[in-house]
N, C-alpha and C. Protein backbone atom coordinates (compact mmCIF):
# COMPACT_ATOMS: atom_id res chain seq x y z
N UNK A 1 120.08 147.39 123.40
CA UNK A 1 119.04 148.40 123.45
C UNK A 1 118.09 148.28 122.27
N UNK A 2 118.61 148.10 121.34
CA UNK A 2 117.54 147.99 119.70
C UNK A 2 116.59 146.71 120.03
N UNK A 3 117.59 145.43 120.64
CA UNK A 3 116.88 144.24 121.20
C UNK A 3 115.34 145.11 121.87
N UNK A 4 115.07 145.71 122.84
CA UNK A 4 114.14 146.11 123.43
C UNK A 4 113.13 146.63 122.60
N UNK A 5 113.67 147.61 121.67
CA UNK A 5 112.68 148.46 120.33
C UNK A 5 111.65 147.35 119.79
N UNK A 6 112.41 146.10 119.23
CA UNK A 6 112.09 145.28 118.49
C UNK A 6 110.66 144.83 119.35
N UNK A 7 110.93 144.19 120.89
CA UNK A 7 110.27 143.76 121.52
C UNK A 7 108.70 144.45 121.65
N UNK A 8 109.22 146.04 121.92
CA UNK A 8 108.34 146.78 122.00
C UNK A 8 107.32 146.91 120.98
N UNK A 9 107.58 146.74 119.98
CA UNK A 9 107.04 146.98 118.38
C UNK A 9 106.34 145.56 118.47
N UNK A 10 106.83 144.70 118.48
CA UNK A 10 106.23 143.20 118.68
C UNK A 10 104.96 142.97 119.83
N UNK A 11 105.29 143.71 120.65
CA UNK A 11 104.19 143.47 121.67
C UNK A 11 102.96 144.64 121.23
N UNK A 12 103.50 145.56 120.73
CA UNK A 12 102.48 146.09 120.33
C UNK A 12 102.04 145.92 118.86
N UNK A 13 102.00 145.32 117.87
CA UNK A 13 101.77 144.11 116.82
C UNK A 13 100.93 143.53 117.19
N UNK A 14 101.23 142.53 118.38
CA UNK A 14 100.32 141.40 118.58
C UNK A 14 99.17 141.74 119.26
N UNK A 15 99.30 142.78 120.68
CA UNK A 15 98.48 143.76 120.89
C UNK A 15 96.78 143.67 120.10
N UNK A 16 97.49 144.71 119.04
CA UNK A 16 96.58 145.41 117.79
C UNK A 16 95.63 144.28 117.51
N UNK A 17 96.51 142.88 116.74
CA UNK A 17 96.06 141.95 116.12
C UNK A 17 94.77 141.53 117.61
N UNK A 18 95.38 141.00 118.23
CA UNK A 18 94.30 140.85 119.87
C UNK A 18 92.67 142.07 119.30
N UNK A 19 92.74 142.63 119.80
CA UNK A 19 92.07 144.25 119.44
C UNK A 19 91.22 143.93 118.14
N UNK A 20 91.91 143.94 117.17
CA UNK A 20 91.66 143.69 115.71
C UNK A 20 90.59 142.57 115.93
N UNK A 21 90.67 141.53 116.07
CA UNK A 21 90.12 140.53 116.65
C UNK A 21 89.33 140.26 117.40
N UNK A 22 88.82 140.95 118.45
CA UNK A 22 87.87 141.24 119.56
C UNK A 22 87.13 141.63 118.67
N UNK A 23 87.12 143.09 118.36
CA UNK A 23 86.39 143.64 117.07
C UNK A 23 85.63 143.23 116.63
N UNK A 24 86.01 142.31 115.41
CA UNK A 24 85.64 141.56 114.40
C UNK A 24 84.53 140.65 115.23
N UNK A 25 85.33 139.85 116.48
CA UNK A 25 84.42 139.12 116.44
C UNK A 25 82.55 139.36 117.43
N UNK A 26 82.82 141.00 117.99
CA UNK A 26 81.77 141.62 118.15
C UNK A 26 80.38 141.81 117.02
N UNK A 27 81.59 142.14 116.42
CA UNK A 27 81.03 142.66 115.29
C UNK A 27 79.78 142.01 113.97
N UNK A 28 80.68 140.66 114.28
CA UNK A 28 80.16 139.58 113.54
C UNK A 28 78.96 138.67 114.38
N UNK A 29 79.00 138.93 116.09
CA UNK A 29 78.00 138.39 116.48
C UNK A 29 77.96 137.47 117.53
N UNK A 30 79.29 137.52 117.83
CA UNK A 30 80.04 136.22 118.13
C UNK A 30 79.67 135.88 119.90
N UNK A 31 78.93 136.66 120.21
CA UNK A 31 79.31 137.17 121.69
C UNK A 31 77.67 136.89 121.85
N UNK A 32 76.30 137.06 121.04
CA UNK A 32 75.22 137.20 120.72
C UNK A 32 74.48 136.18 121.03
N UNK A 33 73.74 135.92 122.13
CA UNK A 33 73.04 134.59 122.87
C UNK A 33 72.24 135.00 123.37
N UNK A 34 71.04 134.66 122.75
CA UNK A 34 69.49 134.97 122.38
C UNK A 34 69.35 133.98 123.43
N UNK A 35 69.56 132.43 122.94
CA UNK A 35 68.69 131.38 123.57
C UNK A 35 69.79 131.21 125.44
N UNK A 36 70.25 131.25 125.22
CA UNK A 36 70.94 130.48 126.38
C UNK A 36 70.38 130.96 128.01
N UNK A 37 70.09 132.63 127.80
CA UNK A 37 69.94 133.26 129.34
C UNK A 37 68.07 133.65 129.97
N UNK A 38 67.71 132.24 128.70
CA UNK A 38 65.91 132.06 128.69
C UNK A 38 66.19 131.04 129.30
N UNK A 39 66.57 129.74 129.00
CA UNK A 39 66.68 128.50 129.66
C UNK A 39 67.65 128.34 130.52
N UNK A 40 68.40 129.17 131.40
CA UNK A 40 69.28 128.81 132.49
C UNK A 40 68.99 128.23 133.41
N UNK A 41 67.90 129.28 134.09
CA UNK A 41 67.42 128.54 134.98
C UNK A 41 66.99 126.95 135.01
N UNK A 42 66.62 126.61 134.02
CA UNK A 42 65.97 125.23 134.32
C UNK A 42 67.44 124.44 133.90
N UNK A 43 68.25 124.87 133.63
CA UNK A 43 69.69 124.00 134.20
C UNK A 43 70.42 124.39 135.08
N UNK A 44 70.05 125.39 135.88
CA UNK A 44 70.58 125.44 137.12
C UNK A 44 69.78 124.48 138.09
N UNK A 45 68.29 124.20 138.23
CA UNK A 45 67.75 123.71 138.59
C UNK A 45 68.08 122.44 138.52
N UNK A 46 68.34 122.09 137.38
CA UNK A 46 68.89 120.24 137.08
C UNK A 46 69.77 119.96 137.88
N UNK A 47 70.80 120.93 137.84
CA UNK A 47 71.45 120.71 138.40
C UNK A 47 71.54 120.82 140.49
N UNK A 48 70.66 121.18 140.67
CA UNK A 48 71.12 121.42 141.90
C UNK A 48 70.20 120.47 142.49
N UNK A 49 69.11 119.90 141.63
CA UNK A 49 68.42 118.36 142.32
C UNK A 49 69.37 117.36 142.20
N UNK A 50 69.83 117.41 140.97
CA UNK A 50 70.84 116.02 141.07
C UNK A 50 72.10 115.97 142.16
N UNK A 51 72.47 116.88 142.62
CA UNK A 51 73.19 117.13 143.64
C UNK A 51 72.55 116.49 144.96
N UNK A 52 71.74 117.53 145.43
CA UNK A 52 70.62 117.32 146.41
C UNK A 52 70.36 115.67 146.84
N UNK A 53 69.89 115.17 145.31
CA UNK A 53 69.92 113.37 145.61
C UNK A 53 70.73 113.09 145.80
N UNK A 54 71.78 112.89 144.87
CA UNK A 54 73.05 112.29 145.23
C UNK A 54 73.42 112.65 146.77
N UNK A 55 73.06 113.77 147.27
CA UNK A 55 73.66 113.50 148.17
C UNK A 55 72.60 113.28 149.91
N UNK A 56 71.42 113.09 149.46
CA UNK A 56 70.33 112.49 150.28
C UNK A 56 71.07 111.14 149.86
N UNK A 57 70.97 110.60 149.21
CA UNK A 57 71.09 108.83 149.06
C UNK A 57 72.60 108.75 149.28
N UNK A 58 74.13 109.23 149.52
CA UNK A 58 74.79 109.13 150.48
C UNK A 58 74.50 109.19 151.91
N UNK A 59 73.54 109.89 152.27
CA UNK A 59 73.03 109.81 153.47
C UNK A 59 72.65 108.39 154.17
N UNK A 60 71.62 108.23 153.28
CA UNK A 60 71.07 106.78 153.40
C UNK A 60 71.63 106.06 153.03
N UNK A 61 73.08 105.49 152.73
CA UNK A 61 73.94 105.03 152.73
C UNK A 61 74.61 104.53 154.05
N UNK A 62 75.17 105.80 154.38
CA UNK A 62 75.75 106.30 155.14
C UNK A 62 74.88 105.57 156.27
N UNK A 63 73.60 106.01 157.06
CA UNK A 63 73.12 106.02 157.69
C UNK A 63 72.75 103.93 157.86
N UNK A 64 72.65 103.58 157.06
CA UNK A 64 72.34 102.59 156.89
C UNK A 64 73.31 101.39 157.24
N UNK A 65 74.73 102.36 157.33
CA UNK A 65 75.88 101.15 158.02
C UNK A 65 76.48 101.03 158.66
């Protein structure tokens, strides 16, 4: 039974520290992305031509044999 106490105390320890930690790293900035959700789009875009070809020119591949 004390086995369990211990556990309990431990999980809530590490818990805190978790918590403690989130915190901090709010706090400090960590989470804070100015540049990234200006230029998405034009890498979503990259990405979905290079797809697009790749998979037109399997086509013509494809089609071709």
């Amino acid at each position: 039974m004390s086995v369990i106490f211990i556990l309990v105390i431990i999980g809530v320890v590490v818990a805190g520290l978790f918590l403690v930690a989130f915190i901090w790293a709010v706090k400090t900035g960590q989470y804070e992305d100015s540049y990234s959700p200006s230029v998405r789009i034009l890498f979503d875009d990259h990405k979905k031509s290079e797809n697009s070809e790749s998979e037109s020119t399997e086509k013509k591949q494809n089609d071709k044999k």
